[in-house]
Structure formats: structure tokens, C-alpha cells
C-alpha atoms as a PDB file:
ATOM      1  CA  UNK A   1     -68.826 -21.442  63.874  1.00  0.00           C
ATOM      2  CA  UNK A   2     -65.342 -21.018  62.482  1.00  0.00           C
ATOM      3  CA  UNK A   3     -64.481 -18.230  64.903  1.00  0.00           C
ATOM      4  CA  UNK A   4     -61.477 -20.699  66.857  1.00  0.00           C
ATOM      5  CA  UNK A   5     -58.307 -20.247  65.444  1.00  0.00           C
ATOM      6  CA  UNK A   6     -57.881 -23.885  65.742  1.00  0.00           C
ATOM      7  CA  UNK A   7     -60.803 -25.142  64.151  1.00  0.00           C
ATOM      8  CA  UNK A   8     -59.548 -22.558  60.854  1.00  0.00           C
ATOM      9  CA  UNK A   9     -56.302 -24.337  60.834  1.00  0.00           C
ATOM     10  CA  UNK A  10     -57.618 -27.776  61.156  1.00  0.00           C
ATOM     11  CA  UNK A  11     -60.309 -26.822  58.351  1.00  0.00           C
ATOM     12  CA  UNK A  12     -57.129 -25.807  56.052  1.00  0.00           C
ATOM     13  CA  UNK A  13     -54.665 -28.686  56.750  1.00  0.00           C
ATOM     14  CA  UNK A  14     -57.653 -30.536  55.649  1.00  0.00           C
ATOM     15  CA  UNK A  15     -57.838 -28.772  52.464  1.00  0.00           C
ATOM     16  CA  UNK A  16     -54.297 -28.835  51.928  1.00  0.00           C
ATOM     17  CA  UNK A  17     -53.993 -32.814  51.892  1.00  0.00           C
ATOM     18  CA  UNK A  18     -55.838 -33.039  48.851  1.00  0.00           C
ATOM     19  CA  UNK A  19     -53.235 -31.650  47.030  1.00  0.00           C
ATOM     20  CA  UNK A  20     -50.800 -33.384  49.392  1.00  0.00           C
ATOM     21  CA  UNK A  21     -49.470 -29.477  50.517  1.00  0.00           C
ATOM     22  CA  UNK A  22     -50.600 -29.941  54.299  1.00  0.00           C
ATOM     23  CA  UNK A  23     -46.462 -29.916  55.391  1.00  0.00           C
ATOM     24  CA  UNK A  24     -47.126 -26.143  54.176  1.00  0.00           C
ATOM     25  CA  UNK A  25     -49.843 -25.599  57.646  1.00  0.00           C
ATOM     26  CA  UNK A  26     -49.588 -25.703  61.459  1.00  0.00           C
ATOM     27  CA  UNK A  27     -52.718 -26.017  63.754  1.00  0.00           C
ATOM     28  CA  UNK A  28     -51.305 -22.087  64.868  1.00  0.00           C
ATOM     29  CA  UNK A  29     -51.189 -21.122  61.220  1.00  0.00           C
ATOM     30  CA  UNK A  30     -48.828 -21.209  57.978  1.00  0.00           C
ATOM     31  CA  UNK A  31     -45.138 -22.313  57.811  1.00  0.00           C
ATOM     32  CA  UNK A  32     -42.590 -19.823  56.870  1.00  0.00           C
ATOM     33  CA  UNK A  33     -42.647 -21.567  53.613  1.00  0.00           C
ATOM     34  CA  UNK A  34     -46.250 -20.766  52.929  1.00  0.00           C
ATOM     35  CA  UNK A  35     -45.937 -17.565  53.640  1.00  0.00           C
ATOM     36  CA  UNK A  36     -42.963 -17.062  51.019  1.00  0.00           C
ATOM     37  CA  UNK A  37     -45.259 -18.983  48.375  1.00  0.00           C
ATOM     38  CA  UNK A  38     -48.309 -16.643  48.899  1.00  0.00           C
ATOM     39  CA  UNK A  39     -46.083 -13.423  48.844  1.00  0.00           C
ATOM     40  CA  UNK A  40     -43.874 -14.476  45.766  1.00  0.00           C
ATOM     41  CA  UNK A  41     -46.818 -14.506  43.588  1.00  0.00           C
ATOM     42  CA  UNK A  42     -46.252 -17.806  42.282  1.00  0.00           C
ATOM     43  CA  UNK A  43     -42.521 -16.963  41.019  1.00  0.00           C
ATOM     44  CA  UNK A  44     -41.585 -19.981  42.899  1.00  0.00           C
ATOM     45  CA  UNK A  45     -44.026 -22.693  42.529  1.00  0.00           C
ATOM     46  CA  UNK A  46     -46.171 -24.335  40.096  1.00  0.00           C
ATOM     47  CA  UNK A  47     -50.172 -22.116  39.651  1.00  0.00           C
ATOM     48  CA  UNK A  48     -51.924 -25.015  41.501  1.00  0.00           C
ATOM     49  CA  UNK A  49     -49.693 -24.697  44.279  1.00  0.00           C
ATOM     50  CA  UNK A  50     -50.144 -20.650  44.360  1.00  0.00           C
ATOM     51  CA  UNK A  51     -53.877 -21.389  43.941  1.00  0.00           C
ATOM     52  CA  UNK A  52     -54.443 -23.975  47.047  1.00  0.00           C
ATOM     53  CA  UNK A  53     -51.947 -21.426  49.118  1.00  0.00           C
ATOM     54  CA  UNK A  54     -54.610 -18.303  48.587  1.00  0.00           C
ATOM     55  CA  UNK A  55     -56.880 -20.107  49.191  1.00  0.00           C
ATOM     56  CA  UNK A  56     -56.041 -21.358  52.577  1.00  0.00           C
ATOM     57  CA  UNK A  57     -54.852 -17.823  53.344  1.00  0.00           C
ATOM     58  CA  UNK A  58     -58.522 -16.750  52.224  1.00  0.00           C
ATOM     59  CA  UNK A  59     -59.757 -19.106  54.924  1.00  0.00           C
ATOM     60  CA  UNK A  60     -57.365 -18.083  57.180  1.00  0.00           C
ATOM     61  CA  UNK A  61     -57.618 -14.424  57.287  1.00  0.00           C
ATOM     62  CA  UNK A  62     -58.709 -13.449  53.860  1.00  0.00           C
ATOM     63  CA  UNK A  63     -55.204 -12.115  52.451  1.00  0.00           C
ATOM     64  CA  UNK A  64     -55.339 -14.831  49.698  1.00  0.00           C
ATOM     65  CA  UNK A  65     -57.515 -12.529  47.045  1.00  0.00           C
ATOM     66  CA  UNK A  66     -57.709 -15.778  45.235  1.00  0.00           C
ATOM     67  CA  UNK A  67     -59.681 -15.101  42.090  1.00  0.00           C
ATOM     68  CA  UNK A  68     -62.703 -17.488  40.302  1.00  0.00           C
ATOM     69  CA  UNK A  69     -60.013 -17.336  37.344  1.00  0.00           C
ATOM     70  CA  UNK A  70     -57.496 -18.185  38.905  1.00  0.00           C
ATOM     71  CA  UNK A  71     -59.239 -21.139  40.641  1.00  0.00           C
ATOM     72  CA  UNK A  72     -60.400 -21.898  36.928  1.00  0.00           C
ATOM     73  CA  UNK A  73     -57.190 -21.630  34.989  1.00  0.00           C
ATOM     74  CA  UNK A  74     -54.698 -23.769  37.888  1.00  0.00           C
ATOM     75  CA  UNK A  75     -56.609 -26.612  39.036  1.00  0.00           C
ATOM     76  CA  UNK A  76     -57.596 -29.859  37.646  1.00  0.00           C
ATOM     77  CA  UNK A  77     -61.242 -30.446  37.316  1.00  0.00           C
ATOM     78  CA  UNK A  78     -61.340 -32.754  40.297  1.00  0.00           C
ATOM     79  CA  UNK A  79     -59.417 -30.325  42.298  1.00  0.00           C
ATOM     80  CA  UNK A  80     -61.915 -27.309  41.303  1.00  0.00           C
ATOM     81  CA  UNK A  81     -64.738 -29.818  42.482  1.00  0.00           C
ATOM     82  CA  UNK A  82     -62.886 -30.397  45.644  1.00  0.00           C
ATOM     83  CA  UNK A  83     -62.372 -27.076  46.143  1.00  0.00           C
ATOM     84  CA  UNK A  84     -65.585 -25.840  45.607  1.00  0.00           C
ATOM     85  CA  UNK A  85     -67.312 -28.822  47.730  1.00  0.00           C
ATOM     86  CA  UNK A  86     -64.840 -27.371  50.820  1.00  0.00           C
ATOM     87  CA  UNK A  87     -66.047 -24.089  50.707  1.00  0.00           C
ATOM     88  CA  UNK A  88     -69.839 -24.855  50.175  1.00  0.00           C
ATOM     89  CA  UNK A  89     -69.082 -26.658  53.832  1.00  0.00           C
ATOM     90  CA  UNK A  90     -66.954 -23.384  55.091  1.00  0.00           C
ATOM     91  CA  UNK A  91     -69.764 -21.352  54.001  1.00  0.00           C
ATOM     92  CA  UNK A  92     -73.304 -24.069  55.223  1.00  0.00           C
ATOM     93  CA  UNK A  93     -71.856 -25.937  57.488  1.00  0.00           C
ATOM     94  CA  UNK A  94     -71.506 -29.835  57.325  1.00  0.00           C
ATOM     95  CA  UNK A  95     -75.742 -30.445  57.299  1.00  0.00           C
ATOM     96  CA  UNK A  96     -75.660 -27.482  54.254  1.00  0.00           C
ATOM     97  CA  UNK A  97     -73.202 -29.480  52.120  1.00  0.00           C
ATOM     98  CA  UNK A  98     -75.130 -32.765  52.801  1.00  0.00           C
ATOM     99  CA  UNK A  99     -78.987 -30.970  51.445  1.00  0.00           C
ATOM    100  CA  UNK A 100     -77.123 -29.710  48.229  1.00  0.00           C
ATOM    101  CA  UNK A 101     -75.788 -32.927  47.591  1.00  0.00           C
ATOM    102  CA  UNK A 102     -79.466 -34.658  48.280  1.00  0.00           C
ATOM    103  CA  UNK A 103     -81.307 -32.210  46.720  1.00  0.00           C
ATOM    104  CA  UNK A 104     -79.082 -31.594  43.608  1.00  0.00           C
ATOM    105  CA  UNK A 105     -79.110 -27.817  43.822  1.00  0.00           C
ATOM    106  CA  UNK A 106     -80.996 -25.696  45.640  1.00  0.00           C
ATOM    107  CA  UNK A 107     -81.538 -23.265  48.348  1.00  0.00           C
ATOM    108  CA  UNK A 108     -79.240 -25.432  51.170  1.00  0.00           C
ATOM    109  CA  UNK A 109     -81.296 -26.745  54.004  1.00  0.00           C
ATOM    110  CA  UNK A 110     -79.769 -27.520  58.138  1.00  0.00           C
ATOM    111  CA  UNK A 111     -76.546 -26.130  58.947  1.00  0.00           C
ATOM    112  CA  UNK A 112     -75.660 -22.323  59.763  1.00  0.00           C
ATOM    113  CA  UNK A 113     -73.357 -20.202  57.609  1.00  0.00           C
ATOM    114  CA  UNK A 114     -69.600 -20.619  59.284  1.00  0.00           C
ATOM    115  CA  UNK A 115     -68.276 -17.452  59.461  1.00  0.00           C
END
């Protein structure tokens, strides 16, 4: 389960190296700075940077409202696969991930929702 504080954080550093933003994350939560990117609305950074910040603050405690759309219009198509991939694992678990990949689709089998 995703319940520990410190298994959310570690879960969204992770996320946040792929687009090398991890600086922006503590294992007790987000920096100052991350904060002041989330709240600004993106008037200070670049939309892929806004995009990855809601959407660690989704996983964190779901004040992100990160949109599909959003998610869409910001990242690169790698990063959308990434990005999707990481919360298919949030949501099955590390064994749910792995039977979608296998199967190519598909009801996920193993691996309990992570809440």
C-alpha cells in the first residue's frame, strides 16, 4: 500500500528524475520551490514543468487537479508514456504493471490497487 508518507515521497522523487525535477522533492514532501511552481499556475515555469509538479502533488495529496489535457498538451510523447506507465504501477502495484505489459492490454493480473 501507499499509505506511508515515505513510500509517497520516494514514489514521486522517482517520478520526478525522469524529467530531471527530483531537486524540487524531499522524502517529507515538496521544497518551498515546488510549492511556488504548483500555486503560480505555471506563470513561472515552462507547461512540462507545471505538468510533472501536479502531478506529484496528485500523488502526494491530490491538490495537483492535473488534467488528461494538460498531460496531453505539455509532455513529450515519451514523457506521457512514462507518465502513464508510473501511474498504472501507483494504481496495480508493481506485479499489475508487469501482466499489462505481458499481456498487451487487458484486465491487469497480481498486484493490489495502491491506494
Amino acid at each position: 500500500m501507499l499509505n506511508a508518507v515515505k513510500d509517497r515521497n520516494a514514489i514521486i522523487i522517482g517520478v520526478l528524475e525522469v524529467p530531471k525535477l527530483q531537486h524540487l522533492w524531499t522524502a517529507n514532501g515538496p521544497t518551498p520551490e515546488a510549492l511556488r511552481i504548483r500555486d503560480s499556475g505555471g506563470a513561472i515555469v515552462e507547461p512540462a514543468v507545471l505538468t510533472w509538479m501536479l502531478l506529484a502533488f496528485d500523488l502526494f495529496n491530490a491538490t495537483g487537479e492535473l488534467t488528461l489535457n494538460r498531460m496531453f498538451d505539455s509532455l513529450e510523447r515519451d514523457h506521457l508514456a512514462i507518465a502513464f506507465t508510473l501511474l498504472i504501477r501507483v494504481a496495480y502495484g508493481e506485479e499489475g504493471l508487469n501482466s499489462i505489459i505481458e499481456n498487451g492490454g487487458g484486465e491487469p493480473s497480481g498486484g493490489a490497487p495502491v491506494h
